[in-house]
N, C-alpha and C. Protein backbone atom coordinates (compact mmCIF):
# COMPACT_ATOMS: atom_id res chain seq x y z
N UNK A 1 -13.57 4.05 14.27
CA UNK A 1 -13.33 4.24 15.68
C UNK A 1 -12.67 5.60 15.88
N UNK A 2 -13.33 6.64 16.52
CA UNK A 2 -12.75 7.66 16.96
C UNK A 2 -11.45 7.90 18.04
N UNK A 3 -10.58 8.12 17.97
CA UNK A 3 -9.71 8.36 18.87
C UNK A 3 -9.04 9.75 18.80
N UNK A 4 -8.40 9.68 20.35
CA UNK A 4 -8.05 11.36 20.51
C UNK A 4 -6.41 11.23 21.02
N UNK A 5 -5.58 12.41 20.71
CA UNK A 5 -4.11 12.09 21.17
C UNK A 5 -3.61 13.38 21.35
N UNK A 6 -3.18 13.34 22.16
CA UNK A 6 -2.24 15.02 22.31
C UNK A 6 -0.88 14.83 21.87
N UNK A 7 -0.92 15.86 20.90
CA UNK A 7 0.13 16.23 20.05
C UNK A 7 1.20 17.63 20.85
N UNK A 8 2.20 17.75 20.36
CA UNK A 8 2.91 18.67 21.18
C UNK A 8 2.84 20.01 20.27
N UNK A 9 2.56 21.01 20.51
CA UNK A 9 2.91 21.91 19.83
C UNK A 9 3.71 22.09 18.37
N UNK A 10 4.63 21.73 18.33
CA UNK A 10 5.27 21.64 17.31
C UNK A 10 5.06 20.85 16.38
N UNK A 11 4.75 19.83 16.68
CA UNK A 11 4.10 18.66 15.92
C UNK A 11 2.54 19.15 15.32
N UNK A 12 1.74 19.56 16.02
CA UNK A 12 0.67 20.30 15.83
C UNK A 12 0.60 21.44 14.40
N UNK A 13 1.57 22.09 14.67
CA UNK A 13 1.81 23.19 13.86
C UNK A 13 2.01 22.63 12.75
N UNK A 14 3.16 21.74 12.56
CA UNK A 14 3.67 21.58 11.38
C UNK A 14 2.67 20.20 10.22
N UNK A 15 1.61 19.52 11.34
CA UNK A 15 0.42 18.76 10.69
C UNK A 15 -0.56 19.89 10.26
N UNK A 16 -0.86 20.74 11.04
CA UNK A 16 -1.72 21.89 10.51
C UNK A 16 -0.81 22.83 9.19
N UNK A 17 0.32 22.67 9.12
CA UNK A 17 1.27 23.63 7.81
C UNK A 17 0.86 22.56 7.05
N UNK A 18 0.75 21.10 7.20
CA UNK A 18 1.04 19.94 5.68
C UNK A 18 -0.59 20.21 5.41
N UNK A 19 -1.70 20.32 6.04
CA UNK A 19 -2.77 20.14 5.69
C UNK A 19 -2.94 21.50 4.89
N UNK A 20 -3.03 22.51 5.21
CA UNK A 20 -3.09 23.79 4.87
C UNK A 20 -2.38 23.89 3.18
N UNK A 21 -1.23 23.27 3.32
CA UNK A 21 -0.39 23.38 2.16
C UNK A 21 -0.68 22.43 1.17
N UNK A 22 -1.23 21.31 1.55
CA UNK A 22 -1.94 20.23 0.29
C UNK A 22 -3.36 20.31 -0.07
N UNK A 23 -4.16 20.68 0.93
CA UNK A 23 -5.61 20.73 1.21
C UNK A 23 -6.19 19.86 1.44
N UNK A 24 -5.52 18.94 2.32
CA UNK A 24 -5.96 17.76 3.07
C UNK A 24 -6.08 17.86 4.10
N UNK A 25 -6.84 17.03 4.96
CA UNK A 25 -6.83 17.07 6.71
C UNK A 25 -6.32 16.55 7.36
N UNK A 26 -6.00 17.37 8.43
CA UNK A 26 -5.20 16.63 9.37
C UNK A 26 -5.32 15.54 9.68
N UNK A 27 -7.08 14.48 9.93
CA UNK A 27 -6.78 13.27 9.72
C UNK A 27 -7.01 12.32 9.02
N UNK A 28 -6.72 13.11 8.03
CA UNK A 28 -5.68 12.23 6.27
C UNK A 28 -4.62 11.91 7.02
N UNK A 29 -3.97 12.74 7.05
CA UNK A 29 -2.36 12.74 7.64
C UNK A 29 -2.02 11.67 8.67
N UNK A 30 -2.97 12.17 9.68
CA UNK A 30 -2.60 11.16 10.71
C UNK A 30 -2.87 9.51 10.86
N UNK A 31 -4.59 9.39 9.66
CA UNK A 31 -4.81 7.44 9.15
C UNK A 31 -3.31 7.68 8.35
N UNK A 32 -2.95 8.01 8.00
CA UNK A 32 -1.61 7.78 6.83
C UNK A 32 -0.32 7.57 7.61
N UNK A 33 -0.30 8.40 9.18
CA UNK A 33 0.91 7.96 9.80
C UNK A 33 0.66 6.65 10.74
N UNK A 34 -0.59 6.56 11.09
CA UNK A 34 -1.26 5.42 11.52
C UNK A 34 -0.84 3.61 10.25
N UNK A 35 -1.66 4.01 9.45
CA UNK A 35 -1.25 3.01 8.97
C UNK A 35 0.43 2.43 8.04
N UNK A 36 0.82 3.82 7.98
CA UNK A 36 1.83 3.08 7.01
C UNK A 36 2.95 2.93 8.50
N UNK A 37 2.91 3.53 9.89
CA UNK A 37 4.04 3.28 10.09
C UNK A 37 3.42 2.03 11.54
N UNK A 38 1.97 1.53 11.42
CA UNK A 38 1.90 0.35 12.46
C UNK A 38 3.17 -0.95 11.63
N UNK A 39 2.95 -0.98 10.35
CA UNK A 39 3.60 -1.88 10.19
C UNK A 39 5.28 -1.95 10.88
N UNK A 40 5.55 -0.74 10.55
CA UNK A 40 6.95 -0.67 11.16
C UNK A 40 7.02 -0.97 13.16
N UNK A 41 6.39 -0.41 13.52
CA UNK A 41 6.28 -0.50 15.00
C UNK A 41 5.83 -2.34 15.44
N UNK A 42 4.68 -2.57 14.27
CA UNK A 42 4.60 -4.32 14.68
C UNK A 42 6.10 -5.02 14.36
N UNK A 43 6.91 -4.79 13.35
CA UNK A 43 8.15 -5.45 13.06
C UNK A 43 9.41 -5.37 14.34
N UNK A 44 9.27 -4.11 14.69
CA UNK A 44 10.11 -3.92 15.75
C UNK A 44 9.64 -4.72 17.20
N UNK A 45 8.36 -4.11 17.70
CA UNK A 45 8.17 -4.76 18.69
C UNK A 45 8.00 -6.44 19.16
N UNK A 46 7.34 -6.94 17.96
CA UNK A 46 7.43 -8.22 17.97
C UNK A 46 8.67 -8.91 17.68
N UNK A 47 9.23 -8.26 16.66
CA UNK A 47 10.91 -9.18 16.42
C UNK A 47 11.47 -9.27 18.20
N UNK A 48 11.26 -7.76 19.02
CA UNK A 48 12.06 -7.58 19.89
C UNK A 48 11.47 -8.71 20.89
N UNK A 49 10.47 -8.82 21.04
CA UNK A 49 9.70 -9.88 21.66
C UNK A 49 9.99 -11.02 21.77
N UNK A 50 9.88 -11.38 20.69
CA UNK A 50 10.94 -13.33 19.86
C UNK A 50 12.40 -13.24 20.43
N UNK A 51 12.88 -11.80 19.78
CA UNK A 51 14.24 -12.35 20.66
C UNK A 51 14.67 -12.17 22.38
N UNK A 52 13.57 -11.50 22.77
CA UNK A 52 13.84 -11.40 24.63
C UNK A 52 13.22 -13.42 24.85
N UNK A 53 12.44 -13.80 23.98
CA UNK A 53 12.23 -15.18 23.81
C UNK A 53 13.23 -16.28 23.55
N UNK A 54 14.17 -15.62 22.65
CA UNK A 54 15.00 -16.60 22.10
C UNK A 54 16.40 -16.88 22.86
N UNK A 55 16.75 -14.95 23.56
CA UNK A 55 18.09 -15.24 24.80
C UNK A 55 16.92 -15.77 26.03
N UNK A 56 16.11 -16.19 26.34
CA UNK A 56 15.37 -16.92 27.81
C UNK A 56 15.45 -18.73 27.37
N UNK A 57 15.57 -18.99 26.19
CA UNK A 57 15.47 -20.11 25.61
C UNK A 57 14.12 -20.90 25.63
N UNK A 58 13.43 -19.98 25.30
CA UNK A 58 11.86 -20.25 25.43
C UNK A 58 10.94 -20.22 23.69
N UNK A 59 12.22 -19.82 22.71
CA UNK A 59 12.16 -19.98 21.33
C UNK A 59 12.80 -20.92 20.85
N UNK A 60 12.33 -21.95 19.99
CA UNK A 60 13.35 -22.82 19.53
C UNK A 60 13.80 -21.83 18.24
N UNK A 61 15.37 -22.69 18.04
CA UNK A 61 16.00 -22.21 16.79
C UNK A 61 16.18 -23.42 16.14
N UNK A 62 16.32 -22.54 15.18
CA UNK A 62 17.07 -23.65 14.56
C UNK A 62 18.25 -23.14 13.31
N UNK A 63 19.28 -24.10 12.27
CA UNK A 63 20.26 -23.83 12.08
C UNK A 63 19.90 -23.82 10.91
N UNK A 64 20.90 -23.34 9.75
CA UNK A 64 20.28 -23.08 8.16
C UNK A 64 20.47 -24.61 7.76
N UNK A 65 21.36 -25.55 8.19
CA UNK A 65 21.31 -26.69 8.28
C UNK A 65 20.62 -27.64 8.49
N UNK A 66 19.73 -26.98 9.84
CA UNK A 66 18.26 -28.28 10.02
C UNK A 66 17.31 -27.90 9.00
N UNK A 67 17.26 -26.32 8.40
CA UNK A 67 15.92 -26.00 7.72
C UNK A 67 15.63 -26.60 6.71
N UNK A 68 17.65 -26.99 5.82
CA UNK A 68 17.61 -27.31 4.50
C UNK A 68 17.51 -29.12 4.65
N UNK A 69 18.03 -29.37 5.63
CA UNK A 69 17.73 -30.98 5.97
C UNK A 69 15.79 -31.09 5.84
N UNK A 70 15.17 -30.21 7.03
CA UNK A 70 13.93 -30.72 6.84
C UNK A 70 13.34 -30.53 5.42
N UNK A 71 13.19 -29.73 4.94
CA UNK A 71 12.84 -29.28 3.27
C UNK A 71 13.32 -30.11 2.60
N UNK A 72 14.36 -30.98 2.93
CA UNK A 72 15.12 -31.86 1.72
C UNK A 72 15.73 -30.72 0.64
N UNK A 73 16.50 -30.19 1.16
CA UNK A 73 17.52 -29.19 0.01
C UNK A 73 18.94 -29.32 0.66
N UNK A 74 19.51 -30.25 1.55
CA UNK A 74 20.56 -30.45 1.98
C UNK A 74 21.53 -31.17 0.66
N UNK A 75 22.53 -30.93 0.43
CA UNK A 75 23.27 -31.53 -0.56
C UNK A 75 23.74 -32.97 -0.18
């Protein structure tokens, strides 16, 4: 899937210095900032998600107490 993004100048420059200087392309660089940092952005946004869920009380919780009761690891 092709996609297009405007980069700022500076940012520009310095993806065109890493490509230039390894002899890779710019989008090497950019599937590489794509994929290694969706994971980070899915962790954030969704955790943040669950918990705008969890202060509305629209998440159940639960306690380290019920987890080890249901599992049967309660002493």
């Amino acid at each position: 899937m092709a996609t297009s993004i405007r980069l700022d100048p500076e940012i520009e420059q310095r993806l065109d210095h890493l490509a230039v200087m390894t002899g890779r392309t710019k989008a090497y660089y950019l599937r590489e900032l794509v994929t290694n940092g969706l994971e980070d952005l899915e962790d954030f946004y969704l955790a943040s998600a669950t918990m705008e869920r969890v202060r509305k009380g629209q998440e159940p919780v639960y306690s380290l107490e019920d987890v080890e009761r249901q599992r049967g690891l309660a002493d």
